[in-house]
Protein backbone atom coordinates (compact mmCIF):
# COMPACT_ATOMS: atom_id res chain seq x y z
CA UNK A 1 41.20 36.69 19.86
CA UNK A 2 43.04 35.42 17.08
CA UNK A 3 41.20 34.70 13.65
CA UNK A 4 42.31 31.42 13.48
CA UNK A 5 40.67 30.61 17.21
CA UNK A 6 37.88 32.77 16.21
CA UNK A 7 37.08 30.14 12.91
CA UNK A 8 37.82 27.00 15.40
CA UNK A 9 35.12 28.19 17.93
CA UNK A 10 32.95 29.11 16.12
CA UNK A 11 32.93 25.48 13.64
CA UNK A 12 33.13 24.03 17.12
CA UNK A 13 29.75 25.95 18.32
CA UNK A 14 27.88 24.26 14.58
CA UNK A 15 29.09 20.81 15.17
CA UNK A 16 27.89 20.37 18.80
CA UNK A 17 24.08 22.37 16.96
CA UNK A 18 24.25 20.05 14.32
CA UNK A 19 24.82 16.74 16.51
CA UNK A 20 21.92 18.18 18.71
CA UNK A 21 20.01 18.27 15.74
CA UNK A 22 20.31 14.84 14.77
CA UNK A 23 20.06 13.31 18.12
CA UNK A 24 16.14 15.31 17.86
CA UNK A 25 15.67 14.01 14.56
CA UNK A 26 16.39 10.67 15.80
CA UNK A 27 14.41 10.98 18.67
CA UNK A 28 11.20 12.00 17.30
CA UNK A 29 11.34 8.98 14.91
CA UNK A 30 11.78 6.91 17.86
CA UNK A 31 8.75 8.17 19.59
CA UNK A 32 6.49 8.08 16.03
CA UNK A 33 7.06 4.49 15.57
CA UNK A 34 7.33 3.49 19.15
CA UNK A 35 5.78 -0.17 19.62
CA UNK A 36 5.24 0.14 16.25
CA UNK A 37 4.97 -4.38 15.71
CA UNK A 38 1.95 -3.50 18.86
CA UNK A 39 0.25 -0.71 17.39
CA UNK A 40 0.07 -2.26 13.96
CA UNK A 41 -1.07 -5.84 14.91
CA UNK A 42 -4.19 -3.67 17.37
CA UNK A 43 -4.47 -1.39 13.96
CA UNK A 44 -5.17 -4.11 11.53
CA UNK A 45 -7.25 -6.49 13.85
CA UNK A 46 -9.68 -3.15 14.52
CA UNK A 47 -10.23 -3.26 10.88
CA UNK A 48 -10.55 -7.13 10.49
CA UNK A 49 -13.23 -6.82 12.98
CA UNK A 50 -14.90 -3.43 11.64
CA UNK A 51 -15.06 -5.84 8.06
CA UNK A 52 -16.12 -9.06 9.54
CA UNK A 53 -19.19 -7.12 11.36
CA UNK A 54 -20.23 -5.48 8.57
CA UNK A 55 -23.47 -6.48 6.77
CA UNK A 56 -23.76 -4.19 3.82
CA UNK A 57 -21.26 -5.36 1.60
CA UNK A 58 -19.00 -2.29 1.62
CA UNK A 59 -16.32 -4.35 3.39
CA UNK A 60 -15.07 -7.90 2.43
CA UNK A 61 -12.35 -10.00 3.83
CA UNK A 62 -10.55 -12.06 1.33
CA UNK A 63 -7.31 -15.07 2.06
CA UNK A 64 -4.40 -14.60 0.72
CA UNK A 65 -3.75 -15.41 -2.58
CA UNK A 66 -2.21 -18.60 -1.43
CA UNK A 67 -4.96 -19.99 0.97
CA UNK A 68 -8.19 -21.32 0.66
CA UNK A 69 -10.56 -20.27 3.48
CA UNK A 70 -10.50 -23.58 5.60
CA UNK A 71 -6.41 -22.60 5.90
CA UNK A 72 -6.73 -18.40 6.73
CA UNK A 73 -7.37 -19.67 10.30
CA UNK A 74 -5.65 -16.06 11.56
CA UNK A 75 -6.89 -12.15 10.97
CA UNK A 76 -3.51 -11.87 9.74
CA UNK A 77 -3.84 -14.70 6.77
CA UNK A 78 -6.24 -12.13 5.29
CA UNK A 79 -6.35 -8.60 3.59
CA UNK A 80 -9.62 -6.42 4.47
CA UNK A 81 -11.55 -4.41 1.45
CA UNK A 82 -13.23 -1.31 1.93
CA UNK A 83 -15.41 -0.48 -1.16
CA UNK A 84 -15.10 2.60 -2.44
CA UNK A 85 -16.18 2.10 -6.05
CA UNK A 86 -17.65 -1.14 -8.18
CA UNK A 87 -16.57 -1.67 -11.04
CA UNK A 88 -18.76 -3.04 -13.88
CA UNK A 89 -15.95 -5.29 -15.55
CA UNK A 90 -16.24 -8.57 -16.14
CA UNK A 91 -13.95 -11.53 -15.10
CA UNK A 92 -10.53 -10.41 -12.80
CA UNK A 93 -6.63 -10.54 -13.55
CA UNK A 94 -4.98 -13.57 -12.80
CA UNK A 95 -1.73 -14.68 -11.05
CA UNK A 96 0.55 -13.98 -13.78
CA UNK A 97 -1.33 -11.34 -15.51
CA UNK A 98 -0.40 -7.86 -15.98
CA UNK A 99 -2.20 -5.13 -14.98
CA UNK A 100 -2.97 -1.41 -14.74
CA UNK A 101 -3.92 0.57 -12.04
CA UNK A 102 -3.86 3.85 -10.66
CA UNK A 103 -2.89 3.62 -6.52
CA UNK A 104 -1.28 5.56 -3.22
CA UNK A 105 0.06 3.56 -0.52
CA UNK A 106 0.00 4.81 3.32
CA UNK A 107 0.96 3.58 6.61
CA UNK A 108 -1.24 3.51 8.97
CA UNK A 109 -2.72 7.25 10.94
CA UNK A 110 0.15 8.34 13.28
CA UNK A 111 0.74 11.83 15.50
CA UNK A 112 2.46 13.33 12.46
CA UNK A 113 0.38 11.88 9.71
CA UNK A 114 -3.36 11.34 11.07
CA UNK A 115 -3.93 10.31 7.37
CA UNK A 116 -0.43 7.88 7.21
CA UNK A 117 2.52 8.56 5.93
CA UNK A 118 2.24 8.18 1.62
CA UNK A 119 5.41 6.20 0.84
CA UNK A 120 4.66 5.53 -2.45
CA UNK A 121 1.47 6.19 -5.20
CA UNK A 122 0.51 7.43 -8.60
CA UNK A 123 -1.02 10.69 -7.74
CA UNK A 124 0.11 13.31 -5.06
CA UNK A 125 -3.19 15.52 -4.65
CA UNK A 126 -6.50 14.76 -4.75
CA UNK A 127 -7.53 11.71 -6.03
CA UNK A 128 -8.93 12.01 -9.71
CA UNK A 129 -9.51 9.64 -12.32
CA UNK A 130 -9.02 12.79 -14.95
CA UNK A 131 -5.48 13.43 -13.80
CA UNK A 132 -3.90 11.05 -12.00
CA UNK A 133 -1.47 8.91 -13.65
CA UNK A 134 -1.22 4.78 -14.43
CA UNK A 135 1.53 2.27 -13.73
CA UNK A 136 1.78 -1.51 -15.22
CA UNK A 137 2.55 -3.98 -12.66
CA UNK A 138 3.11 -7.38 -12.97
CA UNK A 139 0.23 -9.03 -10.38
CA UNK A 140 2.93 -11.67 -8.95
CA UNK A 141 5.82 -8.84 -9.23
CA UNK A 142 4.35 -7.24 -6.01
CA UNK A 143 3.57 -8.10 -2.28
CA UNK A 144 0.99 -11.08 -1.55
CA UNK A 145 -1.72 -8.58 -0.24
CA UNK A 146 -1.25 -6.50 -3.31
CA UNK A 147 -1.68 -9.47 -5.13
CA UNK A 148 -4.57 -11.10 -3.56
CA UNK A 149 -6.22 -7.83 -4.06
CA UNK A 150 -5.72 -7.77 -7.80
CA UNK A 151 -6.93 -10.96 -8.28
CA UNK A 152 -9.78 -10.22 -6.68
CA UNK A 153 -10.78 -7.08 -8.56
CA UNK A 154 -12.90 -5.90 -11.48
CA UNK A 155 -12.27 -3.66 -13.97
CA UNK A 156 -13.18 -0.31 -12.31
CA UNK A 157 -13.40 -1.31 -8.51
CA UNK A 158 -11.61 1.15 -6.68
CA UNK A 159 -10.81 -0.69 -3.55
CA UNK A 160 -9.19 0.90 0.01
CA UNK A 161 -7.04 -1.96 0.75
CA UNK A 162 -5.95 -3.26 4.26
CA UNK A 163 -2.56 -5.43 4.59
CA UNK A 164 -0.90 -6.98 7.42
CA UNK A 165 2.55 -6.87 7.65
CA UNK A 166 2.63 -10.76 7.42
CA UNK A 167 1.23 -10.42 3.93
CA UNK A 168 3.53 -7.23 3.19
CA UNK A 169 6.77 -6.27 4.24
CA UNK A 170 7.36 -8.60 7.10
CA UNK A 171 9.49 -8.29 9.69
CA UNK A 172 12.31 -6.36 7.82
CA UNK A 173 12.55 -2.93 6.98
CA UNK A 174 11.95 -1.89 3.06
CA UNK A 175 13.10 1.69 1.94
CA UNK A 176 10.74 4.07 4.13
CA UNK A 177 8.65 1.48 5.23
CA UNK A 178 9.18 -0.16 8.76
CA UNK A 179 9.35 -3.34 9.35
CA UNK A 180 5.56 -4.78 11.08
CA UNK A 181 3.58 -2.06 9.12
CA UNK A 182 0.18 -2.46 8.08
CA UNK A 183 -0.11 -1.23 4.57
CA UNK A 184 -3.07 0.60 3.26
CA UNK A 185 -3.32 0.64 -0.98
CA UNK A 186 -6.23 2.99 -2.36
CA UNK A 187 -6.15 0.64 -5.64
CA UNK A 188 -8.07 1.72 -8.70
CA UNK A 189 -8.56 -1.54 -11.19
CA UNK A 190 -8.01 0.30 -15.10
CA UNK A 191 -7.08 -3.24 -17.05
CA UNK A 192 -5.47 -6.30 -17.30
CA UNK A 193 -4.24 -9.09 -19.68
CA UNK A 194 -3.75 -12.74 -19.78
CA UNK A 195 -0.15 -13.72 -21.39
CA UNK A 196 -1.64 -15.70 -24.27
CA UNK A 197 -5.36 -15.91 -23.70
CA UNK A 198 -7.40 -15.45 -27.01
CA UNK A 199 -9.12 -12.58 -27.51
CA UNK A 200 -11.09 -11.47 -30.36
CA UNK A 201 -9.55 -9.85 -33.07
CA UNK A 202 -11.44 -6.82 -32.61
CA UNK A 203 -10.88 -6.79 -28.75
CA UNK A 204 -7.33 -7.03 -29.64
CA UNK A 205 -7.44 -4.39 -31.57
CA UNK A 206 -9.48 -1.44 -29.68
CA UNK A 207 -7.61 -2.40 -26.84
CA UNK A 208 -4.24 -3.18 -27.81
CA UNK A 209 -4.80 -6.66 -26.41
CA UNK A 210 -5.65 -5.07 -22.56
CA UNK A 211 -8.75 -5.73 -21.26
CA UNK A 212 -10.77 -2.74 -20.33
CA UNK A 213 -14.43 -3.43 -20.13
């Protein structure tokens, strides 16, 4: 056999491997975020009712930034809280506040994650409060769960946070998330500041104007 028909087979052979590879790949995204709208809406209202059965405290449902509680008629017009941590701080960030935190975000438990899939977060291992690292965030820069969170939070509260899609992502796809996903923020409250608030000189300066305490 001639080199030259040699070369063609065998580039021939790695194309049809590599299409068969991508029709897989393909394929077993498919199947991990089959009925994925379904599993997500059965996800979050497990949780919604886990929180609202609750009596200790260690779970809270809270509207939406945007609602008052006579409006969040729906599961879905609310994020769920699980307490991890409470904070000791006094007062919370408000709607156009800044604010620090430490987080991870996750989708929720599939066959290939059983934890969720981390799409995005300030720490990669273990979660610790002597290593991980910070991020500034602008509390109406980011989605209305997030926010409705934040503004909800003390300084220190370290909250496992539970949004619908509704109040995430919606019904679109963003990066590496799916559209309909139920997004699930470990948040960690470090500080905050109010654009122009008055704080006392030496507030302002031991904290470089952020609150802290």
């Amino acid at each position: 056999m001639k080199k030259e028909n040699l070369l063609y087979l065998l580039l021939s052979l790695l194309a049809v491997v590599g299409v068969s590879s991508c029709s897989e790949t393909n394929d077993d995204e498919d199947t991990e975020y089959a009925n994925w709208q379904e599993r997500n809406e059965t996800y979050f209202t497990n949780i919604y009712n886990t929180a609202k059965s609750n009596t200790d405290g260690s779970w809270k449902v809270i509207p939406t930034w945007s609602m008052n509680d006579s409006v969040a008629t729906k599961a879905t017009d609310n994020i769920v809280v699980k307490v991890l941590t409470k904070g000791s701080g006094s007062g919370c960030p408000l709607y156009n506040d800044s604010v620090r935190v430490a987080y991870r975000g996750q989708l929720m438990p599939t066959d290939s994650f059983p934890s969720g899939k981390v799409f995005d977060g300030t720490w990669t291992t273990e979660y610790s409060p002597a290593t991980m690292s910070a991020v500034i965030l602008r509390t109406n820069y980011v989605v209305d769960g997030f926010s409705t969170a934040l503004q909800n939070m003390h300084i220190g509260d370290r909250w496992l946070v539970y949004i619908p899609y509704t109040l995430g992502y919606g019904t679109t796809d963003s990066g590496t998330i799916p559209a309909y996903s139920t997004l699930v923020f470990d948040i960690t409250l470090l500080a905050y500041y109010h654009p122009g608030a008055t704080i006392p000189t030496w507030q302002a300066k031991k904290n470089n104007v952020w609150i802290e305490e």
